[in-house]
PDB file of N, CA and C in Angstrom:
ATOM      1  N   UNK A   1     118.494  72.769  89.337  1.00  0.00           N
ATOM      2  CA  UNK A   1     118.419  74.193  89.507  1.00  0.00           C
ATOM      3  C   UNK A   1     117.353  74.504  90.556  1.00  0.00           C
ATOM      4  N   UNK A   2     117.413  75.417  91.315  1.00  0.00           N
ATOM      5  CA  UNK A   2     116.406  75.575  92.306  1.00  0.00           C
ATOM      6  C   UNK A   2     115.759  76.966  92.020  1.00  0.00           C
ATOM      7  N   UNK A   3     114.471  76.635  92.322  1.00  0.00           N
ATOM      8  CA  UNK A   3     113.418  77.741  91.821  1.00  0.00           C
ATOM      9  C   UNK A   3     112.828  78.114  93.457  1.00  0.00           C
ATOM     10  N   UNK A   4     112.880  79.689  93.126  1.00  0.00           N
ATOM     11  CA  UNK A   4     112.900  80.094  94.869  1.00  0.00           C
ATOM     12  C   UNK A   4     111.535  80.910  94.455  1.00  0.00           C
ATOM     13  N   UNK A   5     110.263  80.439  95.306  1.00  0.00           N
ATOM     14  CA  UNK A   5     109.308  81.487  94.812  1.00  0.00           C
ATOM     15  C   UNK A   5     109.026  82.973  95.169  1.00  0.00           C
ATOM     16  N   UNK A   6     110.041  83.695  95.724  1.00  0.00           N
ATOM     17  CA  UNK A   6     110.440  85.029  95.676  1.00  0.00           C
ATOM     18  C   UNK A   6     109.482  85.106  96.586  1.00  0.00           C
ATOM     19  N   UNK A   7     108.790  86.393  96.416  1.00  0.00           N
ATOM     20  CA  UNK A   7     108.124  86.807  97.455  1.00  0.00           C
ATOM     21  C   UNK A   7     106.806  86.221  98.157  1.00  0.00           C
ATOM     22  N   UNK A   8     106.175  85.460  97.033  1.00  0.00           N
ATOM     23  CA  UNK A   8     105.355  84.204  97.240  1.00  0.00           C
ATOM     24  C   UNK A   8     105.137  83.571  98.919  1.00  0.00           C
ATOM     25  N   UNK A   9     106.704  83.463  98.784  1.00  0.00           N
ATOM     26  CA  UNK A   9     106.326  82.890 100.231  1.00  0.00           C
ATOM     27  C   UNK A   9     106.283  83.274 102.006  1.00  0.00           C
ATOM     28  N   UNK A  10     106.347  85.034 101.388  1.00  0.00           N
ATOM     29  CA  UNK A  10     106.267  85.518 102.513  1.00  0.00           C
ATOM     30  C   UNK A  10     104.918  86.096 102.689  1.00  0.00           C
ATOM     31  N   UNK A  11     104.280  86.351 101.565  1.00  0.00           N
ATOM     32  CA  UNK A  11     102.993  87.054 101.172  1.00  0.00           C
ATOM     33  C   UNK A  11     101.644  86.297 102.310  1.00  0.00           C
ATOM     34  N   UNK A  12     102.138  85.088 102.900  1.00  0.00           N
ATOM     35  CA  UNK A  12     101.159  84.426 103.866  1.00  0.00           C
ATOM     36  C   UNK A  12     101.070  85.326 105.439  1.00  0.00           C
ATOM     37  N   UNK A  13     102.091  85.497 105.406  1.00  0.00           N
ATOM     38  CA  UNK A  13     102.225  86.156 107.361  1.00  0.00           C
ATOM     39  C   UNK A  13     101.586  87.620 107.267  1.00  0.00           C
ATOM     40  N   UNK A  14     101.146  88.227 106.222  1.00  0.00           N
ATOM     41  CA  UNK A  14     100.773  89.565 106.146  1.00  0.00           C
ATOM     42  C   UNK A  14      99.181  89.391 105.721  1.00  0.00           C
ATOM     43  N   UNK A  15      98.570  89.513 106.933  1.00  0.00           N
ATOM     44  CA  UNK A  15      96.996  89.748 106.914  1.00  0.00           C
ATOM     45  C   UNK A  15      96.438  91.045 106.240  1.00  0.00           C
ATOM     46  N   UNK A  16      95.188  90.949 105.445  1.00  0.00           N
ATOM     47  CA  UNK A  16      94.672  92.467 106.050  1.00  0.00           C
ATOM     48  C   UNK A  16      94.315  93.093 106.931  1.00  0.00           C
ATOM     49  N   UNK A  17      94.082  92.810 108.001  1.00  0.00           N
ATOM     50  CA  UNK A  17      93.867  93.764 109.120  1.00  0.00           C
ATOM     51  C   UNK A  17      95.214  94.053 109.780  1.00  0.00           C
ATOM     52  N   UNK A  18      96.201  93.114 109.287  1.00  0.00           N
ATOM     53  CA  UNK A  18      97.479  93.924 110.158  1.00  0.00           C
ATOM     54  C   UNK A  18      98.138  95.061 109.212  1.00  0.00           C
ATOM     55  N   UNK A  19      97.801  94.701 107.800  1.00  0.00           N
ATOM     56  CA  UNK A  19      98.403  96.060 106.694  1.00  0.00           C
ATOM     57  C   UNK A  19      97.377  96.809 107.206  1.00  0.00           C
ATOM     58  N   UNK A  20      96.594  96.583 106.903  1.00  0.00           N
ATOM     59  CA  UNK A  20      95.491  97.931 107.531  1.00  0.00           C
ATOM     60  C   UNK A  20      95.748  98.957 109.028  1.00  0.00           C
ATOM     61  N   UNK A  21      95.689  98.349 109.924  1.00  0.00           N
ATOM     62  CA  UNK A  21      96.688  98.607 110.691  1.00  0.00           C
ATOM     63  C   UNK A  21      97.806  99.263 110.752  1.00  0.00           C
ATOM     64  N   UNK A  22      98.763  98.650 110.034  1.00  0.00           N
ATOM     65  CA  UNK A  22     100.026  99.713 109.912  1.00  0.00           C
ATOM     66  C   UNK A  22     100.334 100.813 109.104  1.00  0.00           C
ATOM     67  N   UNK A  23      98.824 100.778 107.721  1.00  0.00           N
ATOM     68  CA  UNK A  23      98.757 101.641 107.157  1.00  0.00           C
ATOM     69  C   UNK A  23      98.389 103.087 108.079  1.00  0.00           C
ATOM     70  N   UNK A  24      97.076 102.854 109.321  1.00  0.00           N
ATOM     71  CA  UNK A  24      96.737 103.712 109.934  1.00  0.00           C
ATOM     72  C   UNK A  24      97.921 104.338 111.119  1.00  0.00           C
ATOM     73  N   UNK A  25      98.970 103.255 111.647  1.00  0.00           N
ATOM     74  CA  UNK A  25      99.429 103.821 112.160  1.00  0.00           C
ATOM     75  C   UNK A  25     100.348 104.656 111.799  1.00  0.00           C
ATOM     76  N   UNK A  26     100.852 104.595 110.260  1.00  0.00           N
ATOM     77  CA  UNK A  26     101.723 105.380 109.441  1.00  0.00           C
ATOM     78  C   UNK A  26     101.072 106.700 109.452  1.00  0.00           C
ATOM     79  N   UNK A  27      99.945 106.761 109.360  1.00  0.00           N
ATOM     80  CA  UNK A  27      99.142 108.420 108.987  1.00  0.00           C
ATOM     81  C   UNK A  27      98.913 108.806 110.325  1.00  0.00           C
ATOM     82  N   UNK A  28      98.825 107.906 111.389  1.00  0.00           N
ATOM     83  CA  UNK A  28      98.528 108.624 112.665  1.00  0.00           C
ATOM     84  C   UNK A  28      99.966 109.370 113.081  1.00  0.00           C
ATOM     85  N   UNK A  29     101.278 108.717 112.527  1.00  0.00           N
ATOM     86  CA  UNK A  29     102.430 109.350 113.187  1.00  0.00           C
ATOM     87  C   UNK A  29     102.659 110.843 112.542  1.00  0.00           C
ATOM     88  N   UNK A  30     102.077 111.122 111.505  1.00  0.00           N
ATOM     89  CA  UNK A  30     102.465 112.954 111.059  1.00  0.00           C
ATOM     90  C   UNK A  30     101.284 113.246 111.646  1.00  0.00           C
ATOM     91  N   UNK A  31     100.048 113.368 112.167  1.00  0.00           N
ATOM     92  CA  UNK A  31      99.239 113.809 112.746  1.00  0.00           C
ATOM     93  C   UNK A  31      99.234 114.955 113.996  1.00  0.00           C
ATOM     94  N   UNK A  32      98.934 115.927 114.037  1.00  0.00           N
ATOM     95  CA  UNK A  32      99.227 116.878 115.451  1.00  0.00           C
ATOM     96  C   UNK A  32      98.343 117.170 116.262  1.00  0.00           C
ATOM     97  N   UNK A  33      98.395 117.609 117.010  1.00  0.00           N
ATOM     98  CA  UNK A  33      97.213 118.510 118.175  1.00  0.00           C
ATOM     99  C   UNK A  33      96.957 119.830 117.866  1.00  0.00           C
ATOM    100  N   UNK A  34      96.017 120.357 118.290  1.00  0.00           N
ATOM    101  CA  UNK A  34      95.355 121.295 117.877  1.00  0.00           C
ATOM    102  C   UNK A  34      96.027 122.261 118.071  1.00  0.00           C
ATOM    103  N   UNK A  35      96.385 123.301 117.787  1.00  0.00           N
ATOM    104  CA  UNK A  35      97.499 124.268 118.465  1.00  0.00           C
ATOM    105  C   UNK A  35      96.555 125.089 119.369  1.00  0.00           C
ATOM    106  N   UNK A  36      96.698 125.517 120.498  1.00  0.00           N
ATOM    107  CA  UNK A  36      95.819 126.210 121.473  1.00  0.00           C
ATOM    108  C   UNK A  36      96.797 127.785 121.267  1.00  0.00           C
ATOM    109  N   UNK A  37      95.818 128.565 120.579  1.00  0.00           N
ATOM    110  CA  UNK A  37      96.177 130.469 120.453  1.00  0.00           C
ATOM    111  C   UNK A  37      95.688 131.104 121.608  1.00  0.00           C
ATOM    112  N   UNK A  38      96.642 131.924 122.233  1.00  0.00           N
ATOM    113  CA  UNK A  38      96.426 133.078 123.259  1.00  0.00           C
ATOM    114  C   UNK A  38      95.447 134.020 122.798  1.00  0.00           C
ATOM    115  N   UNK A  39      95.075 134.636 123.664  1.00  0.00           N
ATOM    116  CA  UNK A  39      93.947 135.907 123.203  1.00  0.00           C
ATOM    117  C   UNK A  39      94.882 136.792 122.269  1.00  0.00           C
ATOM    118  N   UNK A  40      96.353 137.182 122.362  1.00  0.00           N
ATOM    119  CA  UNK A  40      96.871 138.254 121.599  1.00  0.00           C
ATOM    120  C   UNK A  40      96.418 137.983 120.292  1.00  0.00           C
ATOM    121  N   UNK A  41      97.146 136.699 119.662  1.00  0.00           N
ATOM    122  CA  UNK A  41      96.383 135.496 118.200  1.00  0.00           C
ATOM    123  C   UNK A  41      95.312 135.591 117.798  1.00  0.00           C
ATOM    124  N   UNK A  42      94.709 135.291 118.872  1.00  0.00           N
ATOM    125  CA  UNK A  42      92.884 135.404 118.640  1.00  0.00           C
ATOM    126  C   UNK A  42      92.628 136.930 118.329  1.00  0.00           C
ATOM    127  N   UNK A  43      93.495 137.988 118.742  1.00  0.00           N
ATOM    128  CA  UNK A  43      92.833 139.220 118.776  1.00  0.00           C
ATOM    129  C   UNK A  43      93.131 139.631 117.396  1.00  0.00           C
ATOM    130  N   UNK A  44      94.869 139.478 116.735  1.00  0.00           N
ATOM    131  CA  UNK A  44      95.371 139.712 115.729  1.00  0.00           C
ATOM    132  C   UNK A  44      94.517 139.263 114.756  1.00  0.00           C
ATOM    133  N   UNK A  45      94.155 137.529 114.816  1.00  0.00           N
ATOM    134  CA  UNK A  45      93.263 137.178 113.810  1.00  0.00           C
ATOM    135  C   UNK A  45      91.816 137.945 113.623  1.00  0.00           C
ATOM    136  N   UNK A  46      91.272 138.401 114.584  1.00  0.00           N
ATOM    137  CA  UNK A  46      89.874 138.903 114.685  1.00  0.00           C
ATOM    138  C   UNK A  46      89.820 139.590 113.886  1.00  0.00           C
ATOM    139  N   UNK A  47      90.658 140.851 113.896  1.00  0.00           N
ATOM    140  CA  UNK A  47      91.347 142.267 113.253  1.00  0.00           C
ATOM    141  C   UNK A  47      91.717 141.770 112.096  1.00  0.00           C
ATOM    142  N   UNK A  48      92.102 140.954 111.596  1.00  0.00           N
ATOM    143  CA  UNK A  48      92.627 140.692 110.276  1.00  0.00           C
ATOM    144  C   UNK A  48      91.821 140.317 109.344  1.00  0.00           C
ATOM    145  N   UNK A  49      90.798 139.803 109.884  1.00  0.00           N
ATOM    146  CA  UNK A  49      89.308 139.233 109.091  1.00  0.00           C
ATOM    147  C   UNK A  49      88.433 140.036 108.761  1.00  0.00           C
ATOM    148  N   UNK A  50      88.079 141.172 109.981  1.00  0.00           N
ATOM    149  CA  UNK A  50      87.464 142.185 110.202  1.00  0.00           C
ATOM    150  C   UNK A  50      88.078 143.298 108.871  1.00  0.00           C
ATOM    151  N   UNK A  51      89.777 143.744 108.599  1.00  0.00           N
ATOM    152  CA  UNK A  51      89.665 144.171 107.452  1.00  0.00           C
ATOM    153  C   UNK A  51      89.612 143.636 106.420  1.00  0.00           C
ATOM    154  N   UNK A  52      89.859 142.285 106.522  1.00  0.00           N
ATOM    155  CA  UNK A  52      89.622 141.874 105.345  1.00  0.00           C
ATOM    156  C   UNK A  52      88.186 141.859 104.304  1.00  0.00           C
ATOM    157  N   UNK A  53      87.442 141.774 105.266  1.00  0.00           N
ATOM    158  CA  UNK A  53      86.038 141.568 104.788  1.00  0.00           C
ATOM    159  C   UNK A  53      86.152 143.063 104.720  1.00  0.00           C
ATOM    160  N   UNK A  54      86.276 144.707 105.568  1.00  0.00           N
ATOM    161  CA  UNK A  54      85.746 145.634 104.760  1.00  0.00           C
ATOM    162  C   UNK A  54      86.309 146.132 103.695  1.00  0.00           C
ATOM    163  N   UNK A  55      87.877 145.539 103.127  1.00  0.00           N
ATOM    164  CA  UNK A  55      88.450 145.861 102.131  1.00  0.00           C
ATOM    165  C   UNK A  55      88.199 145.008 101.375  1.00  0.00           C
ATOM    166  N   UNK A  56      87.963 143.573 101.584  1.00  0.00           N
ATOM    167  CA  UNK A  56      87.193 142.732 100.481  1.00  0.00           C
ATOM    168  C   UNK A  56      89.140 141.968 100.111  1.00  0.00           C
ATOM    169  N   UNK A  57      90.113 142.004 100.912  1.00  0.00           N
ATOM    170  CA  UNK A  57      90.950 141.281 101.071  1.00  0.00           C
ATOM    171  C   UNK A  57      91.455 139.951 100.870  1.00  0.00           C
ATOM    172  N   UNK A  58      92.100 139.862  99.808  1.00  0.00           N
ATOM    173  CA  UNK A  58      92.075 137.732  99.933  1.00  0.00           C
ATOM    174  C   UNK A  58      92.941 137.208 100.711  1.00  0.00           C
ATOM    175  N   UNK A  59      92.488 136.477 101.863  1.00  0.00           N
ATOM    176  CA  UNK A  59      93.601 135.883 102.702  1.00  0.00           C
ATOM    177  C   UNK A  59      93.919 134.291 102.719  1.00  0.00           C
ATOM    178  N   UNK A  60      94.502 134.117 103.482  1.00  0.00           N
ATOM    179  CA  UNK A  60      94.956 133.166 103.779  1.00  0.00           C
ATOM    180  C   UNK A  60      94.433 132.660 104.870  1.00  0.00           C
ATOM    181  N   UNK A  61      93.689 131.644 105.100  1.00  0.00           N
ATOM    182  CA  UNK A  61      93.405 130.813 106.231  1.00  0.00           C
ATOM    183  C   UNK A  61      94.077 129.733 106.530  1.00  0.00           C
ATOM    184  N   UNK A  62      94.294 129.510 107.598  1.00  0.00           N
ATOM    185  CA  UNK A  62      94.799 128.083 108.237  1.00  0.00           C
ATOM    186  C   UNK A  62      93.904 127.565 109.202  1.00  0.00           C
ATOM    187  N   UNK A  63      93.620 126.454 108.746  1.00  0.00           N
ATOM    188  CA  UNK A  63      92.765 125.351 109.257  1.00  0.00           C
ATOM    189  C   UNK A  63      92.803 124.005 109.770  1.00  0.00           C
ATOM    190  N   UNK A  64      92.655 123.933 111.108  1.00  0.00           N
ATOM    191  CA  UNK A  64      93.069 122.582 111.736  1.00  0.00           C
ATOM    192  C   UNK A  64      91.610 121.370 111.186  1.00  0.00           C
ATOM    193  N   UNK A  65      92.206 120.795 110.565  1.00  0.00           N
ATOM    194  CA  UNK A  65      91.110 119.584 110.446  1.00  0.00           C
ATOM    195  C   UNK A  65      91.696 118.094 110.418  1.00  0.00           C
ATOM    196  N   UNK A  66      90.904 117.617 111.731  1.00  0.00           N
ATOM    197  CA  UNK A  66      91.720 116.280 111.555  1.00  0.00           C
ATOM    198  C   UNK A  66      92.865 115.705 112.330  1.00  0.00           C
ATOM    199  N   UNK A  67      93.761 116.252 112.663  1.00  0.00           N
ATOM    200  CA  UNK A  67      95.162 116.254 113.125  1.00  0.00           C
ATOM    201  C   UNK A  67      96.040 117.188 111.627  1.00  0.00           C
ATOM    202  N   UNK A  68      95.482 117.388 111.427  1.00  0.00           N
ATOM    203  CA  UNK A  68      96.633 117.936 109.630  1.00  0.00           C
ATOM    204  C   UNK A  68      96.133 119.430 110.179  1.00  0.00           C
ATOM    205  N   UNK A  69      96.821 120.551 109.170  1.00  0.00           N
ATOM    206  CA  UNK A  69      96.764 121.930 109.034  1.00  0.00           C
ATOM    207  C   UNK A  69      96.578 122.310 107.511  1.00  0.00           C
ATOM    208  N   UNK A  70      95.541 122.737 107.248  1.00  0.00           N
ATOM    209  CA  UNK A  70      94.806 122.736 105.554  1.00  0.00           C
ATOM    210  C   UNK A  70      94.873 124.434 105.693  1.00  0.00           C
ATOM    211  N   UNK A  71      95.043 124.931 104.004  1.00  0.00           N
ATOM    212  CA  UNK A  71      95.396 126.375 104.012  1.00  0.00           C
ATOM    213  C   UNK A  71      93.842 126.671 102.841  1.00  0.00           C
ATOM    214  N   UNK A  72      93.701 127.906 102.931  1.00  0.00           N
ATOM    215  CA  UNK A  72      91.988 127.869 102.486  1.00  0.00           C
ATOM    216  C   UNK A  72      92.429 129.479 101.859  1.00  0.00           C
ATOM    217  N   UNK A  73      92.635 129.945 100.438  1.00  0.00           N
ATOM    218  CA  UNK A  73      92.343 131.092  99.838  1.00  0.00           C
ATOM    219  C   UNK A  73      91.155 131.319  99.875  1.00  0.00           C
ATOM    220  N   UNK A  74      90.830 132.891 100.281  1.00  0.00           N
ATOM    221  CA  UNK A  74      89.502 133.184 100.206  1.00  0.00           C
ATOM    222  C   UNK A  74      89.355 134.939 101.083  1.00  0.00           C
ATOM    223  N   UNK A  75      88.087 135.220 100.562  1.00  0.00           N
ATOM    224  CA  UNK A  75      87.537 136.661 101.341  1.00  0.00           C
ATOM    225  C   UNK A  75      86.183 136.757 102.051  1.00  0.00           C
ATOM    226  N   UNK A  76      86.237 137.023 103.202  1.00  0.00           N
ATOM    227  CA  UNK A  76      85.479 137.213 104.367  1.00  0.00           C
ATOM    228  C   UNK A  76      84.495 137.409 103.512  1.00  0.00           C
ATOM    229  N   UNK A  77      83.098 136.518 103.301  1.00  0.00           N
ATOM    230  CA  UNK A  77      81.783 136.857 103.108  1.00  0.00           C
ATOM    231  C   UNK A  77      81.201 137.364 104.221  1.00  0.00           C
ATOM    232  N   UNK A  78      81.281 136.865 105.597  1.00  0.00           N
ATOM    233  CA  UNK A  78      80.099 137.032 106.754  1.00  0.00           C
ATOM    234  C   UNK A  78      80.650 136.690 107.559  1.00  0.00           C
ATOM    235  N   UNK A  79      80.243 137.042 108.896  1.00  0.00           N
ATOM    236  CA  UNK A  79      81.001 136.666 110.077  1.00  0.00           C
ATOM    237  C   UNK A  79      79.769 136.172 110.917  1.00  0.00           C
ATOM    238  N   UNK A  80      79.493 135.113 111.132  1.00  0.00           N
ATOM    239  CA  UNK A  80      78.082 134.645 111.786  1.00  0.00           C
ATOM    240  C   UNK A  80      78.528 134.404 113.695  1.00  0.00           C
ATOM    241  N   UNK A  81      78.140 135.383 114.358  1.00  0.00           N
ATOM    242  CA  UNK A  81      78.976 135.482 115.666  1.00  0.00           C
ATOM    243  C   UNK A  81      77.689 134.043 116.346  1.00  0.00           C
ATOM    244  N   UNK A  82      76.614 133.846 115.634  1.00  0.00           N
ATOM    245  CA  UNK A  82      75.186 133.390 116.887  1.00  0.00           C
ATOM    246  C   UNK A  82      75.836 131.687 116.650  1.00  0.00           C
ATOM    247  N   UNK A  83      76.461 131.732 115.484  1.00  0.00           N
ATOM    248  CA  UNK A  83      76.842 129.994 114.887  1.00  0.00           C
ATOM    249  C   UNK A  83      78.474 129.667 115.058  1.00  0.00           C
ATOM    250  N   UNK A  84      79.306 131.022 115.415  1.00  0.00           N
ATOM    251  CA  UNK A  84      80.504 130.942 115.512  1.00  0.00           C
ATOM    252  C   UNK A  84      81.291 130.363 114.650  1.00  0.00           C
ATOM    253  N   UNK A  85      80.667 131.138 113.113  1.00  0.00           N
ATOM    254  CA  UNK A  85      81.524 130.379 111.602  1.00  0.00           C
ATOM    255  C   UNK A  85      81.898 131.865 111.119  1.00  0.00           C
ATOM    256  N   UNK A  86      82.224 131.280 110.124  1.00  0.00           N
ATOM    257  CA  UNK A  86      82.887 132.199 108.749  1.00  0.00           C
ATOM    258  C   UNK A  86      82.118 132.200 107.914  1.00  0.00           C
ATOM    259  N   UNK A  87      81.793 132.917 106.620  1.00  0.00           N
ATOM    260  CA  UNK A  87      81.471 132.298 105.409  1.00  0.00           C
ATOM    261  C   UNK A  87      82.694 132.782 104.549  1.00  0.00           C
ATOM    262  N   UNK A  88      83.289 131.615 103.881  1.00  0.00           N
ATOM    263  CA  UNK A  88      84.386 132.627 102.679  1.00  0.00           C
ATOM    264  C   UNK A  88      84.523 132.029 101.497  1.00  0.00           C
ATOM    265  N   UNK A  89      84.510 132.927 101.128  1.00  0.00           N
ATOM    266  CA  UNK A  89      84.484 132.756  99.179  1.00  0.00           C
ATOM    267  C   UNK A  89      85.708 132.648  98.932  1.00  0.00           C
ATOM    268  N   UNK A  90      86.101 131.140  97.955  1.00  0.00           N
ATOM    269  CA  UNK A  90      87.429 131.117  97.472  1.00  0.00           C
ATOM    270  C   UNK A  90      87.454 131.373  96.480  1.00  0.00           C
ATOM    271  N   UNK A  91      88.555 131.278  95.916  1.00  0.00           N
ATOM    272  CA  UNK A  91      88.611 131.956  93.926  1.00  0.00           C
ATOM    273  C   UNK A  91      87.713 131.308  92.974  1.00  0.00           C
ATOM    274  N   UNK A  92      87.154 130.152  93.408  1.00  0.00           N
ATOM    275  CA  UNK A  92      86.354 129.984  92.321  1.00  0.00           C
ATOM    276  C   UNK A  92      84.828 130.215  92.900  1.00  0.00           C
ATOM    277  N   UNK A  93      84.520 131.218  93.657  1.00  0.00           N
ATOM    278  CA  UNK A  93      83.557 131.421  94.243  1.00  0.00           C
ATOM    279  C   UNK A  93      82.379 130.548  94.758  1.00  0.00           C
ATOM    280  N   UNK A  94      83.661 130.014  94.975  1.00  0.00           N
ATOM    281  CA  UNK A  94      82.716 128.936  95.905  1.00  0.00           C
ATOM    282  C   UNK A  94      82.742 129.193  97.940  1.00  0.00           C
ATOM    283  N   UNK A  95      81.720 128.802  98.417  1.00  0.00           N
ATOM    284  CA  UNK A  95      81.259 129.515  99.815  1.00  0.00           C
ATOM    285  C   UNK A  95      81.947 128.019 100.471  1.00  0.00           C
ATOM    286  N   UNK A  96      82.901 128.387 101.388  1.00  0.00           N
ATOM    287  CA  UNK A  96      82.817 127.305 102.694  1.00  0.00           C
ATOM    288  C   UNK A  96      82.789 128.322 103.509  1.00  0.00           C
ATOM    289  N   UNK A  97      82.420 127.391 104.902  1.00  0.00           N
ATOM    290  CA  UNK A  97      81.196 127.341 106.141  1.00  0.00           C
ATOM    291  C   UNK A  97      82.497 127.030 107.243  1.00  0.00           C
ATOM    292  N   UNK A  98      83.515 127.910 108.294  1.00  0.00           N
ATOM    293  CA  UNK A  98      84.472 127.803 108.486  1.00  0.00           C
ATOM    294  C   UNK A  98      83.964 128.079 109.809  1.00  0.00           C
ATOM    295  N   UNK A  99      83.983 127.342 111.029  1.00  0.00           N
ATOM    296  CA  UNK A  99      84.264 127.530 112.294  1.00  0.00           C
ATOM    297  C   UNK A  99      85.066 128.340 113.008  1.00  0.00           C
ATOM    298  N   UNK A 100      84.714 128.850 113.671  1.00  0.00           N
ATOM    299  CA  UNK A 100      86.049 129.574 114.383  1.00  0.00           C
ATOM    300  C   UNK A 100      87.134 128.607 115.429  1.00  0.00           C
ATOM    301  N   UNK A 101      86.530 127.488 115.676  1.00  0.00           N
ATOM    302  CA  UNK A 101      87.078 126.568 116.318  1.00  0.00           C
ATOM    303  C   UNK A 101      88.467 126.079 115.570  1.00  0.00           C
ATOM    304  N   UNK A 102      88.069 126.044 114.465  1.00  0.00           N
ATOM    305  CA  UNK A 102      88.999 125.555 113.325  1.00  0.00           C
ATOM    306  C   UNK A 102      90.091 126.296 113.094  1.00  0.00           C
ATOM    307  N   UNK A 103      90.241 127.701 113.389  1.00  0.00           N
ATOM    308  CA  UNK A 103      91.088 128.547 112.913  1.00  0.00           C
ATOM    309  C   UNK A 103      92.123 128.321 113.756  1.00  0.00           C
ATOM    310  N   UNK A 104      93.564 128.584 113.029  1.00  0.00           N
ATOM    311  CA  UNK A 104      94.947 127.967 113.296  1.00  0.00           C
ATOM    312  C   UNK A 104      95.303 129.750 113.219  1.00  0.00           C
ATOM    313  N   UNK A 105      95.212 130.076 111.881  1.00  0.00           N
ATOM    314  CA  UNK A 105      96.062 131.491 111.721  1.00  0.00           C
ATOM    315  C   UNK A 105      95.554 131.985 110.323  1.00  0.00           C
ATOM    316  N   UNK A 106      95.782 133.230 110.278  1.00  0.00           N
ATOM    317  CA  UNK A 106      95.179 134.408 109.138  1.00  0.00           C
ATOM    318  C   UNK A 106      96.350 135.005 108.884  1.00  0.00           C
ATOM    319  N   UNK A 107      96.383 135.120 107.461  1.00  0.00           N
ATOM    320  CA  UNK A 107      97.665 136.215 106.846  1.00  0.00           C
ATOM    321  C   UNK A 107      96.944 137.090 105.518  1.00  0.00           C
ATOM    322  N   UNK A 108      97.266 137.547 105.439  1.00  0.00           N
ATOM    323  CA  UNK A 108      97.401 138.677 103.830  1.00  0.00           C
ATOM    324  C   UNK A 108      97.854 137.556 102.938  1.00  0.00           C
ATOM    325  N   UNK A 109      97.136 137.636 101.544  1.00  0.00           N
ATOM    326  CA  UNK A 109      98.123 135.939 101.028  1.00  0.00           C
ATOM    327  C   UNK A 109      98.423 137.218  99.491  1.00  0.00           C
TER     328      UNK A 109
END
């Protein structure tokens, strides 16, 4: 009877640094570029933050970090123009520290 050691014997040609490797290049392929917004975008978003914070508004942020696009509930604490951040409080009142660099897009959530 012949005994075949299954996967055993392929388990040699696969290094870790080459899984490692192909693990990274798997996450690098959904990865994107930054989306570059026109001034109209930039202006809409400005305005949208601006009421949000004087109505105390919960929005929706979109946030480029990374190559990915991360979505951030929360309401305009502060608008720090000298550091070019955000401050915003999410539902569990907790404060993140939001760049304007970072910003993708603003909605009403």
């Amino acid at each position: 009877m012949l005994r075949d050691r299954g996967m055993k014997k392929w388990q040699g040609f696969f290094l870790p640094e080459h899984i490692k490797l192909v693990k990274e290049e798997f996450e690098n392929q959904n990865k994107i570029k930054q989306p570059i917004l026109d001034e109209d975008k930039l202006n809409d978003i400005d305005i949208l933050i601006h009421e949000g914070m004087e109505d105390n508004l919960l929005l929706k942020f979109s946030l480029f970090n990374d190559g990915y696009i991360n979505t951030l509930l929360g309401r305009t604490v502060y608008i720090d123009y000298l550091n070019n951040k955000l401050r915003i409080q999410d539902e569990k009142d907790q404060i993140h520290h939001v760049s304007f660099s970072k910003l993708v897009d603003v909605e009403r959530a």
